[in-house]
PDB file of N, CA and C in Angstrom:
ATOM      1  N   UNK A   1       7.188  -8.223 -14.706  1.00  0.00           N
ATOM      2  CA  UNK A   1       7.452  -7.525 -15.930  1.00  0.00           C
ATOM      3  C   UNK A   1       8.111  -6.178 -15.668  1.00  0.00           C
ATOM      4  N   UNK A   2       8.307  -5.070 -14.408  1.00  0.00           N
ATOM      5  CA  UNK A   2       8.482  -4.318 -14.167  1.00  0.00           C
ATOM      6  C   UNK A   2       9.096  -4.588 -13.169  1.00  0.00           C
ATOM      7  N   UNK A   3      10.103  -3.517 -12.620  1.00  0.00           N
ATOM      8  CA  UNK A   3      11.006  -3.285 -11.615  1.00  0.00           C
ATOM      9  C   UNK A   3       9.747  -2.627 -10.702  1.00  0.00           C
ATOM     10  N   UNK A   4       9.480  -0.966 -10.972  1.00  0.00           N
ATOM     11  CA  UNK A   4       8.611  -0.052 -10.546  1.00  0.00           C
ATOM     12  C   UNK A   4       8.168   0.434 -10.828  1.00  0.00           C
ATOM     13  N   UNK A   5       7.539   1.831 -10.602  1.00  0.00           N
ATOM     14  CA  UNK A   5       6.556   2.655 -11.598  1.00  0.00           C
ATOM     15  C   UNK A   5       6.710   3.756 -10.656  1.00  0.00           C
ATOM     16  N   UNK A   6       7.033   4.991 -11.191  1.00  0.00           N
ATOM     17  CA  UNK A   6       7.119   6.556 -10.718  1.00  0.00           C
ATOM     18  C   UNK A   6       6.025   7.095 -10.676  1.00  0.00           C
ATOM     19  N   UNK A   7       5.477   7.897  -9.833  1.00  0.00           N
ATOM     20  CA  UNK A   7       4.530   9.080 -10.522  1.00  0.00           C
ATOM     21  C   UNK A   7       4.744  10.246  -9.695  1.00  0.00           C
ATOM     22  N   UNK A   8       4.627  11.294 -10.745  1.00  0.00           N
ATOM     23  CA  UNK A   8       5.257  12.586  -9.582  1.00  0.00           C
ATOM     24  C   UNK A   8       3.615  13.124  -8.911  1.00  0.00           C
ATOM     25  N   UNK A   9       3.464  13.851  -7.963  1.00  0.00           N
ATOM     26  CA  UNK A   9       2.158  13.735  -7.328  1.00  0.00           C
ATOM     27  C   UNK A   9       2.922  15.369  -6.785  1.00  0.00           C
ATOM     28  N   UNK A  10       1.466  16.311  -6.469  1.00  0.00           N
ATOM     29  CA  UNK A  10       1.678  17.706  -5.947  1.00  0.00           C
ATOM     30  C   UNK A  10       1.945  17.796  -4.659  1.00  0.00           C
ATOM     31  N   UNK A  11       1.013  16.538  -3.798  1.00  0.00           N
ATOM     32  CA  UNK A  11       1.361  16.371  -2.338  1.00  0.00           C
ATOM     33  C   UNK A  11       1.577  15.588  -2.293  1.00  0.00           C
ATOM     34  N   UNK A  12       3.305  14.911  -1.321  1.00  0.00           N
ATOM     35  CA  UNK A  12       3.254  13.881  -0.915  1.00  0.00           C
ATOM     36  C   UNK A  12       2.491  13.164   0.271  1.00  0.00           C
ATOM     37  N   UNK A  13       2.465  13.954   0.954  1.00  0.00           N
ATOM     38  CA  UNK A  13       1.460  13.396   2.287  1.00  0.00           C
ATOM     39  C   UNK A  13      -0.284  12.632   2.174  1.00  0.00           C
ATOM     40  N   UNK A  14      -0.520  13.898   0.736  1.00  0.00           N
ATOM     41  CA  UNK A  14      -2.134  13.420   0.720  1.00  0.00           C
ATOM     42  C   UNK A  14      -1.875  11.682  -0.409  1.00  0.00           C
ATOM     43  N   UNK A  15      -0.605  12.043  -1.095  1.00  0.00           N
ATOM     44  CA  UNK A  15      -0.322  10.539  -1.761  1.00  0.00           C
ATOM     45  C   UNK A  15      -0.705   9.762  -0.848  1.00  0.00           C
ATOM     46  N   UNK A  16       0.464   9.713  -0.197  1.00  0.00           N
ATOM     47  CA  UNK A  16       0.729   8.572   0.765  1.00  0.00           C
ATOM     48  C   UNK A  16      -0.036   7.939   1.894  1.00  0.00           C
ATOM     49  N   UNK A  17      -1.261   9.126   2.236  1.00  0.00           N
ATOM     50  CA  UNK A  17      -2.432   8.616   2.893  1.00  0.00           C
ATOM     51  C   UNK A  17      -3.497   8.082   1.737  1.00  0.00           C
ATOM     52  N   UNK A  18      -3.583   8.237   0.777  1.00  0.00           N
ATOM     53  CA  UNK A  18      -4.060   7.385  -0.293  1.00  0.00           C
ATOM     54  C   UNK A  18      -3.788   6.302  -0.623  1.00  0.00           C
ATOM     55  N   UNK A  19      -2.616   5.886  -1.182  1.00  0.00           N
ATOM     56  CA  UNK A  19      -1.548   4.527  -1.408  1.00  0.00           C
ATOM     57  C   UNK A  19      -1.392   3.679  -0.196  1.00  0.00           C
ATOM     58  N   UNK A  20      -1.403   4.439   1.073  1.00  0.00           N
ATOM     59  CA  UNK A  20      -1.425   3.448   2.157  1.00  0.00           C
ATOM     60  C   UNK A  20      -2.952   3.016   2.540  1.00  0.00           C
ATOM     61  N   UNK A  21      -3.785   3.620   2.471  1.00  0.00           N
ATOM     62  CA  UNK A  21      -5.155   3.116   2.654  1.00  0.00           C
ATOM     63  C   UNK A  21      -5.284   2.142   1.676  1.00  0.00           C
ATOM     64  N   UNK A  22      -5.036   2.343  -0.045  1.00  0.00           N
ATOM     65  CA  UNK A  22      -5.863   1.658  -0.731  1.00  0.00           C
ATOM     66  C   UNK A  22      -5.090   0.408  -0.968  1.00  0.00           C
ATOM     67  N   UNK A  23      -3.999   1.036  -1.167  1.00  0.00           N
ATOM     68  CA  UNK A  23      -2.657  -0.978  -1.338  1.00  0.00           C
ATOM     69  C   UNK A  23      -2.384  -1.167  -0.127  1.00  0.00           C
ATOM     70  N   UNK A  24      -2.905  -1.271   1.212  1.00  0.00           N
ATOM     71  CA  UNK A  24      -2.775  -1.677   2.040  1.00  0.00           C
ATOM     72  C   UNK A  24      -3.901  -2.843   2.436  1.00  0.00           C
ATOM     73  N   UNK A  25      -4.710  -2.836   1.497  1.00  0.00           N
ATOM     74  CA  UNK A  25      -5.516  -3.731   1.104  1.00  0.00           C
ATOM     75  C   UNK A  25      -5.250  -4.808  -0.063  1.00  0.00           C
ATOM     76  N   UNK A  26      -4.341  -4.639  -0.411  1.00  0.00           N
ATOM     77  CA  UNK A  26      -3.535  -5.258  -1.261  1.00  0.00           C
ATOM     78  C   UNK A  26      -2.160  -6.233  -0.763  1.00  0.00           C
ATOM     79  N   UNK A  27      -1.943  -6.032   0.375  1.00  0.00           N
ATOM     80  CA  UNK A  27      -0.587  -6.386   0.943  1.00  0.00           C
ATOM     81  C   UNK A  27       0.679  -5.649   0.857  1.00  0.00           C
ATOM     82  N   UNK A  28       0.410  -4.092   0.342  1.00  0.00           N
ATOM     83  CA  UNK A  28       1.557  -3.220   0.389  1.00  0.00           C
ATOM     84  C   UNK A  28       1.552  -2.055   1.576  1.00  0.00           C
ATOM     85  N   UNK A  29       3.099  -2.041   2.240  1.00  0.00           N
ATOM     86  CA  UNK A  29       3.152  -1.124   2.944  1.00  0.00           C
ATOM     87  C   UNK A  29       3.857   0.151   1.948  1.00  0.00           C
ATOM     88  N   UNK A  30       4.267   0.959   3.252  1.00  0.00           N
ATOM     89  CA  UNK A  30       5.276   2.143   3.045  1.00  0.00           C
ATOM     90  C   UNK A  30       6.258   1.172   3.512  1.00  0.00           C
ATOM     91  N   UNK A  31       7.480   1.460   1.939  1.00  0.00           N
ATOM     92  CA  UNK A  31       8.723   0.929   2.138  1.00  0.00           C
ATOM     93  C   UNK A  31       9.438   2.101   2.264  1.00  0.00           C
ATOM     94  N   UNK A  32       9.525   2.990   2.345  1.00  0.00           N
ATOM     95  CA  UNK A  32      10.695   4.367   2.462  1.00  0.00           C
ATOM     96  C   UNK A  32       9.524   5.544   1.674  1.00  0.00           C
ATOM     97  N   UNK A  33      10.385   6.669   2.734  1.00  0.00           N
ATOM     98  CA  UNK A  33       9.500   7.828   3.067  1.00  0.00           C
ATOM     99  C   UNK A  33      10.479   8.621   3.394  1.00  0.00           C
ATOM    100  N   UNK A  34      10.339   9.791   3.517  1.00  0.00           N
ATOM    101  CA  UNK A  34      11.083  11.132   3.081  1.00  0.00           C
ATOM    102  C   UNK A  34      10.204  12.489   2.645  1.00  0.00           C
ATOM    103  N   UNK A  35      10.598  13.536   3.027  1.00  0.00           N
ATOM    104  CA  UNK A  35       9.700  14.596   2.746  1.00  0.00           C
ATOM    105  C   UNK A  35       9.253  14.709   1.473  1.00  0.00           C
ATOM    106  N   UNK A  36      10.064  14.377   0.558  1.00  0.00           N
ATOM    107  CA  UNK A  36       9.393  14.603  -0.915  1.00  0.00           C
ATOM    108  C   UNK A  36       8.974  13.121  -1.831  1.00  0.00           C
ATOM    109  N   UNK A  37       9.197  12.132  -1.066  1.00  0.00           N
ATOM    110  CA  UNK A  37       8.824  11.239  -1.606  1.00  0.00           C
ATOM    111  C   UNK A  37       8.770   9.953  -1.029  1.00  0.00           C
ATOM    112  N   UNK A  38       8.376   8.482  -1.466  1.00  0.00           N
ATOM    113  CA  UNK A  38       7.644   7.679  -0.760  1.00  0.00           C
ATOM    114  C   UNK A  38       7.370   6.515  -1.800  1.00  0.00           C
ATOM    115  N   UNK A  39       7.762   5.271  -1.120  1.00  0.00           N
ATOM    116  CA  UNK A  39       7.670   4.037  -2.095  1.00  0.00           C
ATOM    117  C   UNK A  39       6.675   3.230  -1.352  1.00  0.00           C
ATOM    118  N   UNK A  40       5.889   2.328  -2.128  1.00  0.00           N
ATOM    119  CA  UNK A  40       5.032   0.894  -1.970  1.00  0.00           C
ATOM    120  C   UNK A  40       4.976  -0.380  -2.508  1.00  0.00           C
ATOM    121  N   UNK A  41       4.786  -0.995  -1.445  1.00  0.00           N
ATOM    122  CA  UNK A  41       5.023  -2.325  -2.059  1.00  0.00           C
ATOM    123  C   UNK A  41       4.833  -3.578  -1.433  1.00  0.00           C
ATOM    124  N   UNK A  42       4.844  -4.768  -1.749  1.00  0.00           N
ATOM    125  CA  UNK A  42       4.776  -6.285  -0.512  1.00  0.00           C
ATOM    126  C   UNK A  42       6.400  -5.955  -0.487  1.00  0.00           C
ATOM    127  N   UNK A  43       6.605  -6.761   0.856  1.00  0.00           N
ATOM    128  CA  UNK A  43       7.972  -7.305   1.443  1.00  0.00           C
ATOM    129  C   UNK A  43       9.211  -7.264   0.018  1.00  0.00           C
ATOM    130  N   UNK A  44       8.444  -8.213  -0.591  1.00  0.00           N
ATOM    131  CA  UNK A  44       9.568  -8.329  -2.039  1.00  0.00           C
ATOM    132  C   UNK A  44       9.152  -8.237  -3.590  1.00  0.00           C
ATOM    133  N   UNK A  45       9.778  -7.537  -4.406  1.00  0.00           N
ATOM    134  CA  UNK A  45       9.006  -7.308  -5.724  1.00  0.00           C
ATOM    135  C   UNK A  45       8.973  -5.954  -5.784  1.00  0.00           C
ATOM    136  N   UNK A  46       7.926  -5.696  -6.781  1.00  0.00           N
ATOM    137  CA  UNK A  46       7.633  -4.643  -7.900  1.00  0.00           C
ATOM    138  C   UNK A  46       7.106  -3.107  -6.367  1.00  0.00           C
ATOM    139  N   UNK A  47       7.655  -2.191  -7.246  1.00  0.00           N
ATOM    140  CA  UNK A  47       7.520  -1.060  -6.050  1.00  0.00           C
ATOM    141  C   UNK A  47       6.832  -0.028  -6.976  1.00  0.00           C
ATOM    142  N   UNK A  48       5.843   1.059  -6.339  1.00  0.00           N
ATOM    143  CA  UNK A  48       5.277   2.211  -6.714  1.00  0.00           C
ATOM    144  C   UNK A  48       5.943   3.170  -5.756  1.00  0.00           C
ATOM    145  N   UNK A  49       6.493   4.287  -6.592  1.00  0.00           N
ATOM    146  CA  UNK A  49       7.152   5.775  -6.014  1.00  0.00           C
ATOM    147  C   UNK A  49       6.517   6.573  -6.145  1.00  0.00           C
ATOM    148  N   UNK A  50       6.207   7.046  -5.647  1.00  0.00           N
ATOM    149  CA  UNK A  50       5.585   8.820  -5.474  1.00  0.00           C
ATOM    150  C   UNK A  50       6.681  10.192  -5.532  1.00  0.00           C
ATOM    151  N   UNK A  51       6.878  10.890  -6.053  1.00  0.00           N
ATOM    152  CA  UNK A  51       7.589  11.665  -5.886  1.00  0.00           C
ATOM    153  C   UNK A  51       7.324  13.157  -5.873  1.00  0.00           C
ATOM    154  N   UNK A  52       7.901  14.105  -5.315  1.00  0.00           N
ATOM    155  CA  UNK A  52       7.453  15.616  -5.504  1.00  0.00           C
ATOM    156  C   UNK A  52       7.652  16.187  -6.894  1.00  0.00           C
ATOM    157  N   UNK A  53       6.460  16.411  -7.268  1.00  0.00           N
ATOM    158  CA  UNK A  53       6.920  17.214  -9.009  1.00  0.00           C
ATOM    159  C   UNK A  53       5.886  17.213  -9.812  1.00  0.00           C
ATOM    160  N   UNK A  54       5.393  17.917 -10.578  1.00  0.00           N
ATOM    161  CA  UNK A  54       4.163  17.857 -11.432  1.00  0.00           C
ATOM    162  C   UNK A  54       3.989  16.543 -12.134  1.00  0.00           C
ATOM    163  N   UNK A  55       2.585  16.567 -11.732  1.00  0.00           N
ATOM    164  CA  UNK A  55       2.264  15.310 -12.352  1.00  0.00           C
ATOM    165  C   UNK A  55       1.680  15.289 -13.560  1.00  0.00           C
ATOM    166  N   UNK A  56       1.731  13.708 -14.132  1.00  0.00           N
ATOM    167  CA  UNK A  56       1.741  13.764 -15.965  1.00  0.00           C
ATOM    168  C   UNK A  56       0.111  13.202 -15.676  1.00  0.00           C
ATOM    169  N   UNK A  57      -0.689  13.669 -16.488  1.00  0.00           N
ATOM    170  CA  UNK A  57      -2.412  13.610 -16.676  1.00  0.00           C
ATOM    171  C   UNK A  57      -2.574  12.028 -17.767  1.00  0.00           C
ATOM    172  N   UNK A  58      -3.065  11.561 -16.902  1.00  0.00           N
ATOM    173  CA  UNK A  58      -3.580  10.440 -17.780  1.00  0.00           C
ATOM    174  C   UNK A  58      -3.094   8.873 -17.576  1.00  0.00           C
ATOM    175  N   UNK A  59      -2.491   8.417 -16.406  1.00  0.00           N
ATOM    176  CA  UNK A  59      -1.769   7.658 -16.028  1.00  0.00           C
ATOM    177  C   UNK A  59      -2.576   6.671 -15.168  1.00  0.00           C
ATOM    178  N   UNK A  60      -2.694   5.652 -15.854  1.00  0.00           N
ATOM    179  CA  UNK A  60      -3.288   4.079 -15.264  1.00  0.00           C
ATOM    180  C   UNK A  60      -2.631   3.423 -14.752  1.00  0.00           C
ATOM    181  N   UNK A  61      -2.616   2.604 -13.848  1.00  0.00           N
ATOM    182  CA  UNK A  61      -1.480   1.855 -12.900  1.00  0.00           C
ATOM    183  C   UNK A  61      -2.553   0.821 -12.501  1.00  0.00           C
ATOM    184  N   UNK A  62      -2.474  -0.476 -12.411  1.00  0.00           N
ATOM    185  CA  UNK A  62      -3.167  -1.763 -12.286  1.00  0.00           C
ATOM    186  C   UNK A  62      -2.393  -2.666 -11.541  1.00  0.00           C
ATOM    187  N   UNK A  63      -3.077  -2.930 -10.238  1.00  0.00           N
ATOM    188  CA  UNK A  63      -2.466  -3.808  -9.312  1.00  0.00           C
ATOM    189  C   UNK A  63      -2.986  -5.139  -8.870  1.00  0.00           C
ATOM    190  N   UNK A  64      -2.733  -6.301  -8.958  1.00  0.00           N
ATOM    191  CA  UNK A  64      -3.024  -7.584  -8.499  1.00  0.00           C
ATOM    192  C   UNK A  64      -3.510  -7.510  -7.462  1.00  0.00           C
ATOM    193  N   UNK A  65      -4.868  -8.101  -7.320  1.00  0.00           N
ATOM    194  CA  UNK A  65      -5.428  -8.484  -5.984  1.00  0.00           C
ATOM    195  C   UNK A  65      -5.493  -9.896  -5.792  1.00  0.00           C
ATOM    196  N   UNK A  66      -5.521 -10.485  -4.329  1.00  0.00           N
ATOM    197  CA  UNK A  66      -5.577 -11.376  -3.983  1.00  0.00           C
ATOM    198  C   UNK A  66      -7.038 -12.683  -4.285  1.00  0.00           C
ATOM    199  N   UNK A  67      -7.764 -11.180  -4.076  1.00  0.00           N
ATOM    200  CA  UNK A  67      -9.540 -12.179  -3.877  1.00  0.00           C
ATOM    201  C   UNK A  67     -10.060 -10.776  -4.459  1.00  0.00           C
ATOM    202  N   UNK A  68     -11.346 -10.777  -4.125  1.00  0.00           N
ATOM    203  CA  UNK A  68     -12.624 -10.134  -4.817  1.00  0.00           C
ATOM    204  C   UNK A  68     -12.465  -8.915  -3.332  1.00  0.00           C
ATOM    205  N   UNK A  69     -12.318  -9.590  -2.194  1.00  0.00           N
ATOM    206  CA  UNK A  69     -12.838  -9.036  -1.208  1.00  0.00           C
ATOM    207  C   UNK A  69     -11.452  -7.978  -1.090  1.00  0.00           C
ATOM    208  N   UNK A  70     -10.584  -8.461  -1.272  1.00  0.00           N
ATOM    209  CA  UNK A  70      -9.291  -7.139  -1.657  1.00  0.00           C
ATOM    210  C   UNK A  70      -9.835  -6.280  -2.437  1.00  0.00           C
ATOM    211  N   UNK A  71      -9.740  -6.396  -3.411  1.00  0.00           N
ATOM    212  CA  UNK A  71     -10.138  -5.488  -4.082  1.00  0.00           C
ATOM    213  C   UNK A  71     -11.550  -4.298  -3.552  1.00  0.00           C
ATOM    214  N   UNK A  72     -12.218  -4.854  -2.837  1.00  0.00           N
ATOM    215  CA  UNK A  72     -13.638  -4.132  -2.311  1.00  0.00           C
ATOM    216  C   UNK A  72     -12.591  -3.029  -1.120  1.00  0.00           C
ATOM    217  N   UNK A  73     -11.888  -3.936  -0.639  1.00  0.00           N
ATOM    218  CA  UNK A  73     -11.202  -3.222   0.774  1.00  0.00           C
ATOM    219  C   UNK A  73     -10.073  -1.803  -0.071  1.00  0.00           C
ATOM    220  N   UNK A  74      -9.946  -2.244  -1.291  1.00  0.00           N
ATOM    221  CA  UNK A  74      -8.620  -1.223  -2.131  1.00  0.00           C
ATOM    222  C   UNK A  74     -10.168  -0.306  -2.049  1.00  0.00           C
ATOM    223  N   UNK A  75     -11.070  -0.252  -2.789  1.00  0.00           N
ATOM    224  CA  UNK A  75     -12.052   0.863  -3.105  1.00  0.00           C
ATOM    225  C   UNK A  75     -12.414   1.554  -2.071  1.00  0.00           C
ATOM    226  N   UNK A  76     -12.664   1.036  -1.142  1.00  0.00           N
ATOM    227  CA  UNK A  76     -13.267   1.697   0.021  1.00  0.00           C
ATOM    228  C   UNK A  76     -12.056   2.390   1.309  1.00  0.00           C
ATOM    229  N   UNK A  77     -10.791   1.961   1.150  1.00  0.00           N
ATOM    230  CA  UNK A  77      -9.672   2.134   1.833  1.00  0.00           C
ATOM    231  C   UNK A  77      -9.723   3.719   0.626  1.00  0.00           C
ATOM    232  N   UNK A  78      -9.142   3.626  -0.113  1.00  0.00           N
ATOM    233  CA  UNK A  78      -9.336   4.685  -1.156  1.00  0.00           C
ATOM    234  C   UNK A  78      -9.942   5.408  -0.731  1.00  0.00           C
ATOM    235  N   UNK A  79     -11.375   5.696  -1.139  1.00  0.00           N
ATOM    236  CA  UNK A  79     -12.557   6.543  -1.035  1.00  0.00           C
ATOM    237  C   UNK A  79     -12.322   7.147  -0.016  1.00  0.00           C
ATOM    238  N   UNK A  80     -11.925   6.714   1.735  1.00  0.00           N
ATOM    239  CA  UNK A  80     -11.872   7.395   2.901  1.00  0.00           C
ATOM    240  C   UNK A  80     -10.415   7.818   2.764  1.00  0.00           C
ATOM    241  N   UNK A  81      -9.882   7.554   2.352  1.00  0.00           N
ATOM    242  CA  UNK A  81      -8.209   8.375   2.070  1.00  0.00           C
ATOM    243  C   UNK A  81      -8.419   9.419   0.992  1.00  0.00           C
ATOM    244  N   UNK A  82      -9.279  10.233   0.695  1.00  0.00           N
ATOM    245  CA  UNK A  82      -9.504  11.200  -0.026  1.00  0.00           C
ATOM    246  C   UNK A  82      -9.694  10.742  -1.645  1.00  0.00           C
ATOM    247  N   UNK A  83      -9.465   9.316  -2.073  1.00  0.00           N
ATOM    248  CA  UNK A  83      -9.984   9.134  -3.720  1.00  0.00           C
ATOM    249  C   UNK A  83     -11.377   9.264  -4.359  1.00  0.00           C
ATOM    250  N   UNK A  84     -10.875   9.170  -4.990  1.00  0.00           N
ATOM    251  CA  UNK A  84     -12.596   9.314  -6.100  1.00  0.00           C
ATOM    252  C   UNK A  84     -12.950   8.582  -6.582  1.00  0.00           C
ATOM    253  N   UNK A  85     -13.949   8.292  -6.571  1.00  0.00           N
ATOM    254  CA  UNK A  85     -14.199   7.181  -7.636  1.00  0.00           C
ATOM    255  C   UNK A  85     -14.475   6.797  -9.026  1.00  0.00           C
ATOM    256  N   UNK A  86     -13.902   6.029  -9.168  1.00  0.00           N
ATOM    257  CA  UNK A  86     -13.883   5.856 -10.698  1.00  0.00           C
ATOM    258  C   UNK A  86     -14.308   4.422 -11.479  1.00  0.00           C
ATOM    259  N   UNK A  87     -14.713   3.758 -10.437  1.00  0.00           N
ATOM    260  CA  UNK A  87     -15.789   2.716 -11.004  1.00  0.00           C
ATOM    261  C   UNK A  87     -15.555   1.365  -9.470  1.00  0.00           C
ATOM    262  N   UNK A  88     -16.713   1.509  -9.249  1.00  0.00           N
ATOM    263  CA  UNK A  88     -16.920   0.639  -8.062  1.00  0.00           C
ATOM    264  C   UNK A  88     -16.829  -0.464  -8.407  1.00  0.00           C
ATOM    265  N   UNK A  89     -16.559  -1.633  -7.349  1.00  0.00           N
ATOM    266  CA  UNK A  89     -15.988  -3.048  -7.592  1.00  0.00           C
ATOM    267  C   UNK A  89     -17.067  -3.929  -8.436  1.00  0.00           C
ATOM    268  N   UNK A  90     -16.831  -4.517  -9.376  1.00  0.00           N
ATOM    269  CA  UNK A  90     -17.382  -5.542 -10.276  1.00  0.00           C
ATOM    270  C   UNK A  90     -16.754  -6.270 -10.913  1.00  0.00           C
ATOM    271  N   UNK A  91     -17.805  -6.995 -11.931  1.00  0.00           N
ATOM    272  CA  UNK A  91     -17.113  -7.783 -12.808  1.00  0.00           C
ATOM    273  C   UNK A  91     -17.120  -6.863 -13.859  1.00  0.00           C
ATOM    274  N   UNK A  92     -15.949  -6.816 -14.959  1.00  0.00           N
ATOM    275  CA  UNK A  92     -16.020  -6.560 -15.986  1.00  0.00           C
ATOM    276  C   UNK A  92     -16.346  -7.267 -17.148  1.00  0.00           C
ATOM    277  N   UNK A  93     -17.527  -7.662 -17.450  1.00  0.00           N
ATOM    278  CA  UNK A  93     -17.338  -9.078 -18.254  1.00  0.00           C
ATOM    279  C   UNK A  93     -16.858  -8.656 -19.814  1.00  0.00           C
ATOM    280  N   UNK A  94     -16.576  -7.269 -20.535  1.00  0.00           N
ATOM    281  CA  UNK A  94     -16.119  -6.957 -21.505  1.00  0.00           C
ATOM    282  C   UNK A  94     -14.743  -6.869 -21.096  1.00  0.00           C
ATOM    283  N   UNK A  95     -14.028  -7.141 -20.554  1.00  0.00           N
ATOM    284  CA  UNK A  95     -12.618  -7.746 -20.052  1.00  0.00           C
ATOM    285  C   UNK A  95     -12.615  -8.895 -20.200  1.00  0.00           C
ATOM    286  N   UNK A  96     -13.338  -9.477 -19.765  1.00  0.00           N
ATOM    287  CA  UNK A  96     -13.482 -11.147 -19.054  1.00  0.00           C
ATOM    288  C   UNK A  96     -14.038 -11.305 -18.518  1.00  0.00           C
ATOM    289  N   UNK A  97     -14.836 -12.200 -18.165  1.00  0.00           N
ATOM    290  CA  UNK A  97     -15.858 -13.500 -17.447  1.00  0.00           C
ATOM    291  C   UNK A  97     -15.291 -13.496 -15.654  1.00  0.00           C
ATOM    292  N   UNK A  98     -14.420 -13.162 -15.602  1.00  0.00           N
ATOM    293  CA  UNK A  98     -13.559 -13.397 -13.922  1.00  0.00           C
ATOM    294  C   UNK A  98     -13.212 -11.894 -13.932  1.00  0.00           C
ATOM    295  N   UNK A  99     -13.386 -11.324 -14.947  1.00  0.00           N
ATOM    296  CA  UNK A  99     -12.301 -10.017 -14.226  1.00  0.00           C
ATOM    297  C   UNK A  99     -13.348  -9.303 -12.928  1.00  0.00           C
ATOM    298  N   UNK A 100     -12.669  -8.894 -12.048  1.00  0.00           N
ATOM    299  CA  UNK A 100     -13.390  -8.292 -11.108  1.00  0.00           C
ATOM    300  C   UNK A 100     -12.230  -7.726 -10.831  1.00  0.00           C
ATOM    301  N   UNK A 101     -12.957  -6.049 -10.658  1.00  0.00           N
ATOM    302  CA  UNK A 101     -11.866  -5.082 -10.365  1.00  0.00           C
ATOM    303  C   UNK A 101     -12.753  -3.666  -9.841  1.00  0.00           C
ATOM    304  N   UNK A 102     -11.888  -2.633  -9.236  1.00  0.00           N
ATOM    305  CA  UNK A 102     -12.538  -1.586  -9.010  1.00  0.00           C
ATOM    306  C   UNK A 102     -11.261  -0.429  -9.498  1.00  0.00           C
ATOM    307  N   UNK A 103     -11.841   0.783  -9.439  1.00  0.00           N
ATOM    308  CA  UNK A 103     -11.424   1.595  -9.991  1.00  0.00           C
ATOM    309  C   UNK A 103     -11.407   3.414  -8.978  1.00  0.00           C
ATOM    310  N   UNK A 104      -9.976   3.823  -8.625  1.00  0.00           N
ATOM    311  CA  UNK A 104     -10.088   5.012  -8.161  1.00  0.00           C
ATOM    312  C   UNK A 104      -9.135   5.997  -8.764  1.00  0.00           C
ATOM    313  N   UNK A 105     -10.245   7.368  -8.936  1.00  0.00           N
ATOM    314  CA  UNK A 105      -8.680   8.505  -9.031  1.00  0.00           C
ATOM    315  C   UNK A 105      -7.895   8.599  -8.071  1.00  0.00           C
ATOM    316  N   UNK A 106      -6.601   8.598  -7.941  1.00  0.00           N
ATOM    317  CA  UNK A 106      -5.871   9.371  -6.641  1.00  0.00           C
ATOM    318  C   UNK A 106      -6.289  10.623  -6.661  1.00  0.00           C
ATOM    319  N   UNK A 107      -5.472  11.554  -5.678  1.00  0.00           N
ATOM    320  CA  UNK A 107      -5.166  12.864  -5.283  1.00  0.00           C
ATOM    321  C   UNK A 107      -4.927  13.783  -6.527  1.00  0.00           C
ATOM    322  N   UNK A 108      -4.018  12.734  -7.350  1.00  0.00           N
ATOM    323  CA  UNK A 108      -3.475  13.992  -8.836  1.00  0.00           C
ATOM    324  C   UNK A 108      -4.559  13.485  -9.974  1.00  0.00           C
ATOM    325  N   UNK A 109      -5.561  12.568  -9.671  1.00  0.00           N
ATOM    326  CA  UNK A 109      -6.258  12.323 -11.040  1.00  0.00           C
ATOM    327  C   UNK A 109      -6.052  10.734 -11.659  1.00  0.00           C
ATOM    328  N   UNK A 110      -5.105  10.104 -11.353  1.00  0.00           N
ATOM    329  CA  UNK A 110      -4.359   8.588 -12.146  1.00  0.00           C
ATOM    330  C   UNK A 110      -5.485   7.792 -11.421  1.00  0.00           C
ATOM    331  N   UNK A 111      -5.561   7.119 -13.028  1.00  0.00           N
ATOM    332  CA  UNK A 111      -6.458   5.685 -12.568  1.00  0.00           C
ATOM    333  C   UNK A 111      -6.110   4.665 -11.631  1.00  0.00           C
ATOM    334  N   UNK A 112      -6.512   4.385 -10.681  1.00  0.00           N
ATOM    335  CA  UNK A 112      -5.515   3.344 -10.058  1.00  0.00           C
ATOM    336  C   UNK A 112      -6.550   2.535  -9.840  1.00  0.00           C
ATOM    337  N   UNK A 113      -6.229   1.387 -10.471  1.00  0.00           N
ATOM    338  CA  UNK A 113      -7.275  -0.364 -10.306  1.00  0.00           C
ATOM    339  C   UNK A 113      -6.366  -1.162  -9.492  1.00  0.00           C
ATOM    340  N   UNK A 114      -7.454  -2.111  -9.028  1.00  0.00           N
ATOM    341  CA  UNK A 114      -6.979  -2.834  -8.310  1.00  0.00           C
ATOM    342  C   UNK A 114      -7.818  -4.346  -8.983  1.00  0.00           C
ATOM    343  N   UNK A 115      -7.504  -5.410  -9.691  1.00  0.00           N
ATOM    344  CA  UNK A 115      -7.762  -6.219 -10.024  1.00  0.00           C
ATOM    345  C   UNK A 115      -7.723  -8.053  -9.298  1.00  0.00           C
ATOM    346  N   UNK A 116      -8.959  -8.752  -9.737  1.00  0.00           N
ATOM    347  CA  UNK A 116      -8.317 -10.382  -9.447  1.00  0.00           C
ATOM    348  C   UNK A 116      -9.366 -10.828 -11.035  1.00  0.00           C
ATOM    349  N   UNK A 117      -8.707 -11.793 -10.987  1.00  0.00           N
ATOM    350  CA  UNK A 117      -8.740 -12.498 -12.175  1.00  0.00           C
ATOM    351  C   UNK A 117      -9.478 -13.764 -11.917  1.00  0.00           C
ATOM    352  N   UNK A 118      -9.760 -14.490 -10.756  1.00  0.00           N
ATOM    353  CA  UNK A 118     -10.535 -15.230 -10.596  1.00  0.00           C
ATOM    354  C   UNK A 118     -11.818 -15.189  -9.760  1.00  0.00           C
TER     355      UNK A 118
END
């Protein structure tokens, strides 16, 4: 449904040790890097940018997980890359019956989930 998704972030470095811990549990690396900014993603498809510049407050971003146990590895990859937490791995059953997902702030505050559906 999407090409990518921007978000401007205050540090890139503390981003990018975030995004690489937690979607690296996901199957995303660092695809390109540069002092002020920094993309993620699998091999092919949809990409997340980081960029240098004030960031906008209030920004959810939801990523496909593979299994249950991805998703545990996104929370806890997170947490030791400096995130916060913002709702530890479960089911959501006021979502759905399968949803299982967890939930972290980054560095600037943005919700970032990591979801599976079965």
């Amino acid at each position: 449904m999407y090409d990518h998704i921007g978000l401007s972030v205050r540090d890139v470095d503390a981003s990018v040790r975030f995004y690489e811990a937690a979607l690296g549990a996901l199957g995303h690396r660092v695809r390109s890097r540069d002092t002020a900014s920094a993309s993620f993603g699998p091999a092919t498809g949809a990409a997340l940018y980081v960029s240098q510049g004030k960031p906008a407050a209030g920004v959810h971003v939801a990523f496909i997980a593979p299994d249950r146990t991805a998703v545990e590895r996104f929370h806890a990859g997170g947490l030791d890359a400096g995130g916060h937490d913002n709702g530890p791995p479960g089911v959501r059953a006021d979502y759905g019956p399968t949803y299982y997902a967890a939930f972290l702030l980054d560095p600037d505050g943005n919700n970032i989930e990591a979801v599976c559906l079965t």
